[in-house]
Protein backbone atom coordinates (compact mmCIF):
# COMPACT_ATOMS: atom_id res chain seq x y z
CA UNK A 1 102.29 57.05 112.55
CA UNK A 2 101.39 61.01 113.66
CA UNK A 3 105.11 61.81 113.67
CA UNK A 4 106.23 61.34 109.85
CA UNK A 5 103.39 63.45 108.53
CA UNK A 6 103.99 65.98 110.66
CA UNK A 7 107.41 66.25 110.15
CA UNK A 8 106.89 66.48 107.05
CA UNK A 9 104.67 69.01 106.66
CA UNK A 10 106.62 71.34 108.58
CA UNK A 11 109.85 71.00 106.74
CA UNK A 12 107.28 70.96 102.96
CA UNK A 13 105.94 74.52 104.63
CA UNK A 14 109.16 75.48 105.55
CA UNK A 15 110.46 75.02 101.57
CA UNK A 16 108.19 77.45 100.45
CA UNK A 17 109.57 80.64 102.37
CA UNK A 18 112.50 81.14 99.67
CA UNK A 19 114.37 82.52 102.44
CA UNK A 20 117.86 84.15 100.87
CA UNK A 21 121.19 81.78 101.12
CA UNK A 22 123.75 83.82 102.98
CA UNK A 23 126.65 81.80 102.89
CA UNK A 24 129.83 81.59 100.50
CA UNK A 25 132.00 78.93 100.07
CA UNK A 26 135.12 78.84 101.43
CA UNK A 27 138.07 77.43 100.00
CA UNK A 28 140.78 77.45 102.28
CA UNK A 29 141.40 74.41 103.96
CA UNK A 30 138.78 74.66 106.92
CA UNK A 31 139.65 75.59 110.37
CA UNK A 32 138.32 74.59 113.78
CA UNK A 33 136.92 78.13 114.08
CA UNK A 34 134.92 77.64 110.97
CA UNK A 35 133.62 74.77 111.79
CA UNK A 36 132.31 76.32 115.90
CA UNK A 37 131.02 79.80 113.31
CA UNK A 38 128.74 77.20 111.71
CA UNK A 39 127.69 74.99 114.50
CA UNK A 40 126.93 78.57 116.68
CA UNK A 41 124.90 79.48 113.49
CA UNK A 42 122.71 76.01 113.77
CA UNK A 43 122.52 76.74 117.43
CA UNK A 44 121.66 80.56 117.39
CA UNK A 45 118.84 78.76 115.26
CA UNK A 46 117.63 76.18 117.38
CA UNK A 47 118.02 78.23 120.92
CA UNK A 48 115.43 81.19 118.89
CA UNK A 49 113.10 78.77 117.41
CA UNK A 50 112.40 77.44 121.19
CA UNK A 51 112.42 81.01 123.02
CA UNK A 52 109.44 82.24 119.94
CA UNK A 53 107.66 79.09 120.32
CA UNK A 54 107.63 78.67 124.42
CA UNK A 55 107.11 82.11 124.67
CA UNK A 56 103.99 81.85 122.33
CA UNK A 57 102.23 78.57 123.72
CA UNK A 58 101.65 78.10 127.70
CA UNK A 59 100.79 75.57 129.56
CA UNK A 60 97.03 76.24 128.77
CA UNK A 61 97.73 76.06 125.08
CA UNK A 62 99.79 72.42 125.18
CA UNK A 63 96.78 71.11 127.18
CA UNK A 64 94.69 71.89 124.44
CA UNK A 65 96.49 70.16 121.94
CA UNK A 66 96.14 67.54 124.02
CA UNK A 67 99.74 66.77 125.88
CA UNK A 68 100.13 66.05 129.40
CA UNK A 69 102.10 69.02 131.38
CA UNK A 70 105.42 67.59 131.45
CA UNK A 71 105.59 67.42 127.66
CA UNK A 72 106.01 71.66 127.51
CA UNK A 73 108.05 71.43 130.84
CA UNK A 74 110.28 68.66 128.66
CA UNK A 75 110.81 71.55 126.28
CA UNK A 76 111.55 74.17 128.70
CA UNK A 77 114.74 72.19 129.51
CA UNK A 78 115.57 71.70 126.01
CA UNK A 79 115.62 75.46 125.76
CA UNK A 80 117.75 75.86 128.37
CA UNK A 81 120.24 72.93 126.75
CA UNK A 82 120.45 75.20 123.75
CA UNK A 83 120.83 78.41 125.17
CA UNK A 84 123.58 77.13 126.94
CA UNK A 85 124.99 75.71 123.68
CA UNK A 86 125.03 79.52 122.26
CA UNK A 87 126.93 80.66 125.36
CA UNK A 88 129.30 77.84 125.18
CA UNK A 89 130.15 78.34 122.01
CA UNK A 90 130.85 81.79 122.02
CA UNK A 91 132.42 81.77 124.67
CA UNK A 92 134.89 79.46 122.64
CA UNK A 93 134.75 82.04 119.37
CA UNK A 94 134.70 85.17 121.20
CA UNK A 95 135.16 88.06 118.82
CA UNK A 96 134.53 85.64 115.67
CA UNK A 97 131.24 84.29 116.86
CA UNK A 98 128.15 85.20 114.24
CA UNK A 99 125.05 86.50 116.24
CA UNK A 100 121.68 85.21 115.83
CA UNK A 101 119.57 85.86 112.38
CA UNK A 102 116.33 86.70 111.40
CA UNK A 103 114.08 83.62 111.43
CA UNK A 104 110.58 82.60 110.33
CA UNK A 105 109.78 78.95 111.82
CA UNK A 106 106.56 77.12 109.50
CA UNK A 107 104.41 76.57 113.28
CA UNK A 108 100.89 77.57 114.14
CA UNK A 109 100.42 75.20 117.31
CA UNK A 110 101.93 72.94 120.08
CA UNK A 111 101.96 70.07 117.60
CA UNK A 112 103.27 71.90 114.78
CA UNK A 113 106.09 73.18 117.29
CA UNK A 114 106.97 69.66 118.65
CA UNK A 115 107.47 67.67 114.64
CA UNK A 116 109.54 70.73 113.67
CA UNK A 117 111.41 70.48 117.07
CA UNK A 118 112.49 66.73 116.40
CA UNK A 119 112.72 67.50 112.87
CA UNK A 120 115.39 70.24 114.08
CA UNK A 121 116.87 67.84 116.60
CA UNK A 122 117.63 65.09 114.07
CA UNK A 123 119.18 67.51 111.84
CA UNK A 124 121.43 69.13 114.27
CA UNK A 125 122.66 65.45 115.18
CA UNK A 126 123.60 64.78 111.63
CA UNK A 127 125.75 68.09 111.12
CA UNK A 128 127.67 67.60 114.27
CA UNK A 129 128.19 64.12 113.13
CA UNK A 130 129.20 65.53 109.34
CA UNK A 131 131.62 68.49 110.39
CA UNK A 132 133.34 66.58 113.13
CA UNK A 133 136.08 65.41 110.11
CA UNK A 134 137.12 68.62 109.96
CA UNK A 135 137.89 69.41 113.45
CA UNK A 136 141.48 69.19 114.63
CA UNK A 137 141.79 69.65 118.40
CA UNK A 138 140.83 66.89 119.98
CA UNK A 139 139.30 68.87 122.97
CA UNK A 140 137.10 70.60 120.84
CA UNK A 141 136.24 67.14 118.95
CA UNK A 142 135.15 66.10 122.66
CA UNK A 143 133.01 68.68 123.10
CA UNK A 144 131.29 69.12 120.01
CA UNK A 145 130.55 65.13 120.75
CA UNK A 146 129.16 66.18 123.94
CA UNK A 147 126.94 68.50 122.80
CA UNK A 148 126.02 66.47 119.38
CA UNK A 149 124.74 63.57 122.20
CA UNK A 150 122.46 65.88 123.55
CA UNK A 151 120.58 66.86 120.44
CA UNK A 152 120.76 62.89 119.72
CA UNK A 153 118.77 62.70 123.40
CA UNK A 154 116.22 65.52 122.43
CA UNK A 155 115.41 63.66 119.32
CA UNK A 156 114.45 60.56 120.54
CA UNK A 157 112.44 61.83 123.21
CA UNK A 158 110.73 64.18 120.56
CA UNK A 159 110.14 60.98 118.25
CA UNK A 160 109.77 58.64 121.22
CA UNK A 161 108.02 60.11 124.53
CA UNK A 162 105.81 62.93 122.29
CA UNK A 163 104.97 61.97 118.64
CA UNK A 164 104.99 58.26 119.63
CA UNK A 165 107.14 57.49 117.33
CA UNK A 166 110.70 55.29 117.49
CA UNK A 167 113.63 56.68 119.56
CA UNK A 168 115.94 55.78 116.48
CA UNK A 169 116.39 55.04 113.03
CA UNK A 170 118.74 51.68 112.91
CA UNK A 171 121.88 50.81 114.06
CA UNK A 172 123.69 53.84 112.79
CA UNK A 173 122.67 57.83 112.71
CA UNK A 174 122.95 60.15 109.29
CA UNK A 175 125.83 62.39 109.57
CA UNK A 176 125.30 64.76 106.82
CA UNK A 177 128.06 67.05 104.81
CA UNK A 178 127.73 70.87 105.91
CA UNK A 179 126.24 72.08 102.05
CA UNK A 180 123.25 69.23 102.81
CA UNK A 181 122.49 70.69 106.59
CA UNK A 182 122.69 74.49 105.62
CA UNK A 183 119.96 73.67 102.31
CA UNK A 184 117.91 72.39 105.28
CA UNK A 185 118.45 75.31 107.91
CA UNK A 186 118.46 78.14 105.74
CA UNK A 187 114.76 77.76 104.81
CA UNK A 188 113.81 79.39 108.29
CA UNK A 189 116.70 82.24 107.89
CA UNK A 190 115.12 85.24 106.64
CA UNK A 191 118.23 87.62 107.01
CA UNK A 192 121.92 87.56 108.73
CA UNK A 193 124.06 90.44 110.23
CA UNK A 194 126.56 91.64 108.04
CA UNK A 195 129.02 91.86 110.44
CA UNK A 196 128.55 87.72 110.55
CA UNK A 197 131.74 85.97 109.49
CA UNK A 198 131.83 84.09 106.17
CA UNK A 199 130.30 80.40 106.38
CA UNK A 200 132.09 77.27 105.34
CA UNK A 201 128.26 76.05 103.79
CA UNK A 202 127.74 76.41 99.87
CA UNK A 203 124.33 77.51 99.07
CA UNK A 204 122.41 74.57 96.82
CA UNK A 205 119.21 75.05 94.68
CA UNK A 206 116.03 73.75 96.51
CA UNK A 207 114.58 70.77 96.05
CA UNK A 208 111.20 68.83 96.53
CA UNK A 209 109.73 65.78 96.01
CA UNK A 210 105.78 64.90 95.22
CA UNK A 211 104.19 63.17 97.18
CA UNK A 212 106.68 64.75 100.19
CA UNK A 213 106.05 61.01 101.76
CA UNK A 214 106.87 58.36 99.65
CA UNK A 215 107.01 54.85 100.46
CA UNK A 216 109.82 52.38 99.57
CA UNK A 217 109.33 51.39 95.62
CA UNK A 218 107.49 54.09 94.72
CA UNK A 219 108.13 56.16 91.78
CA UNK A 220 107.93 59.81 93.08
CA UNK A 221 108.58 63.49 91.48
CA UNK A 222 111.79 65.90 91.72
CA UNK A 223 111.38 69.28 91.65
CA UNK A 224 114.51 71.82 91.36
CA UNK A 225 115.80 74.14 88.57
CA UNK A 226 116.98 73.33 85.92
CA UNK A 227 119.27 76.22 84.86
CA UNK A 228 121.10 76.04 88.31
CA UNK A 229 121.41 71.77 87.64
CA UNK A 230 122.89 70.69 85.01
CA UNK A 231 123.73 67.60 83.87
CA UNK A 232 125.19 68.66 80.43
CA UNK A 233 124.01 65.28 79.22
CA UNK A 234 125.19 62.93 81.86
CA UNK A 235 123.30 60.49 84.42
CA UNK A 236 121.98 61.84 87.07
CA UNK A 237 120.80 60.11 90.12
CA UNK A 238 119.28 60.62 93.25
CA UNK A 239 121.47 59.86 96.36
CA UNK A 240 119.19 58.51 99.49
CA UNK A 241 121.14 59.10 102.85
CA UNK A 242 119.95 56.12 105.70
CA UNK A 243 122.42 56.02 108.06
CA UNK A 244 126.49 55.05 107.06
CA UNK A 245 124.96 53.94 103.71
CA UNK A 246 124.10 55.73 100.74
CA UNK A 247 121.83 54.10 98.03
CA UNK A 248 121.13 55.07 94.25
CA UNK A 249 118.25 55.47 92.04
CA UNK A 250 118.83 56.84 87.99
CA UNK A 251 116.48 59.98 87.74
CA UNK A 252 115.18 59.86 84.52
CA UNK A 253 114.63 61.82 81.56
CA UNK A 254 110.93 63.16 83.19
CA UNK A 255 112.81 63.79 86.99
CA UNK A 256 111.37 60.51 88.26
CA UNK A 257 112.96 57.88 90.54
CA UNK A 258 112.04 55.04 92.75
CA UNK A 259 112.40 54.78 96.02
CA UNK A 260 114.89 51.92 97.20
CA UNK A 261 113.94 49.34 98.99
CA UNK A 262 115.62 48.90 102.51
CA UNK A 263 115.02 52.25 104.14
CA UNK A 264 113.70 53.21 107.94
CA UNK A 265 113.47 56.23 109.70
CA UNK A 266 114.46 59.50 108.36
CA UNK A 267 116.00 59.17 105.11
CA UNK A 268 117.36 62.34 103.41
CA UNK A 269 117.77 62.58 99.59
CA UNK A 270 119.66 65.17 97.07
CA UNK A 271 120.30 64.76 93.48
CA UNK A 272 123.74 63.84 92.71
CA UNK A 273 126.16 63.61 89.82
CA UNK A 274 128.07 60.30 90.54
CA UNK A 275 127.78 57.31 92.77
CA UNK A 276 129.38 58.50 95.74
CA UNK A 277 129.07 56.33 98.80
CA UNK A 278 130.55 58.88 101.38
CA UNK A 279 127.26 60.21 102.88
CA UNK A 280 129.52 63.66 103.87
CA UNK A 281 130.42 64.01 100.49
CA UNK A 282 129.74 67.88 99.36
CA UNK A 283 129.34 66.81 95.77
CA UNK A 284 125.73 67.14 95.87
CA UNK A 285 123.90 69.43 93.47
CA UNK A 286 120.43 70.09 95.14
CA UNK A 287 119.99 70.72 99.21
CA UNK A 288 118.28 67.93 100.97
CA UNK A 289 115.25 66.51 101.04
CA UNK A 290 113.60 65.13 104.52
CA UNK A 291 110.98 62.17 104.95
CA UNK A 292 110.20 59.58 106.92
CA UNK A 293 110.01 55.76 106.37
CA UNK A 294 108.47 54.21 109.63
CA UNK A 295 108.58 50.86 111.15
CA UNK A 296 106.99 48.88 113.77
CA UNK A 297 107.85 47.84 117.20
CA UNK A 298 107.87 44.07 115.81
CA UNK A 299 109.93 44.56 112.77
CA UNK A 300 114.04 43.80 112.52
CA UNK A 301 115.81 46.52 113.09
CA UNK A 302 119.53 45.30 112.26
């Protein structure tokens, strides 16, 4: 089970960086543009993390930490997949495309790099999957598929070939709502352009959960602020994202909730006002929350 402590770890290290929210909300209806602006933004992301990271670690230094050479010649192709994402899109956006930010990425070593890489993968995925309701052409819809398949492919191999790991989660992937994705990619952006167009993400307090990898049933921690949550004396519960399906815990009175039984894979959680059961919805109150619930070879997977 080497790949959900890993992943972990990297996302728990990335949490602490307070890096500053740069999006606003927007609230005109959203716009195909928009919706390319953020996906560039996730990709601008993902191309840099794999440039710093490949760049840093050789051959030499991926044969230390004990991966066969193909493994860092795997990558190499991945970070030509995303580069050519970035052109792609703006390509598409032309004069409206955002340039690349300021990142810091939570790695120290060839198996750091490759949990935050499927980490990273898996996300991507999910916000493709969770901004393709708001796209209108259908040729763009097409393409964004095309490229959200890809990222789909680099995660399984990541979790699969590498960490040793399953290629999937269950019959269905996350998509996640564009508020939950940008709490979860803005703790590696350290600074933006100012010339970058508005976002269509709405900044969300952080939050974190103790211990960062709970099992199913357990009774674990939330962490987030207070004066930026508040419940004004209503129920609050935790929302656990596992697929199509969302499932509910009450947080009590001392920020405690328990686990639900029935999830696999990686399971995202926020802390939400209402029993929503659209796992898109943006009526979460904290960003995201990342862990993973693994599974054996031998178990049903339905």
């Amino acid at each position: 089970m080497f790949r959900y402590g890993t992943i972990l770890a990297a996302f728990c290290a990335a949490s602490v960086l307070a890096a500053p929210h740069i999006a606003k909300r927007a609230d005109a209806q959203v716009t195909d543009a928009q919706v390319l602006q953020f996906a560039l933004t996730l990709e601008h992301l993902e191309s840099t993390f794999y440039n710093q990271a490949l760049d840093k670690f050789d051959d030499q230094a991926f044969a230390n930490a004990g991966y066969p050479s193909w493994v860092r010649g795997r990558f190499e192709q991945i970070r030509m997949h995303e580069q050519t994402h970035v052109e792609f899109l703006t390509t598409a956006l032309g004069d409206a495309a955002p340039q690349a930010c300021t990142y810091d990425f939570p790695y120290n070593d060839p198996t750091s790099f490759v949990a935050l890489s499927m980490a990273l993968e898996t996300v991507g995925q999910s916000a493709y999957m969770g901004a393709a309701q708001f796209l209108q052409d259908k040729q763009t819809l097409t393409q964004a598929a095309s490229i959200l398949a890809v990222e789909s492919r680099h995660a399984a191999w990541a979790s699969s070939a590498v960490l040793k790991g399953s290629a999937w989660d269950g019959a269905f992937e996350t998509p996640l709502s564009v508020n939950g994705v940008y709490s979860l990619a803005s703790q590696f952006i350290v600074s933006c352009p100012d010339s970058n167009p508005q976002l269509i993400a709405k900044p969300l307090p952080k939050l974190t959960i103790d211990p960062a990898n709970p099992t199913a049933g357990q009774r674990i921690k939330f962490t987030y602020n207070h004066d930026e949550v508040k419940s004004d004396g209503a129920q609050l519960y935790v929302a656990w994202f596992d697929g199509i399906t969302v499932q509910h815990s009450d947080l009590g009175g001392d920020d405690m909730a328990s686990v639900p039984d029935g999830l696999q894979g990686t399971v995202y959680g926020a802390i939400v006002k209402t029993k929503e059961s659209n796992p898109t919805s943006q009526d979460i109150l904290t960003g995201l929350v990342m862990f993973e619930i693994g599974f054996p070879s031998y178990a049903a997977n339905p």
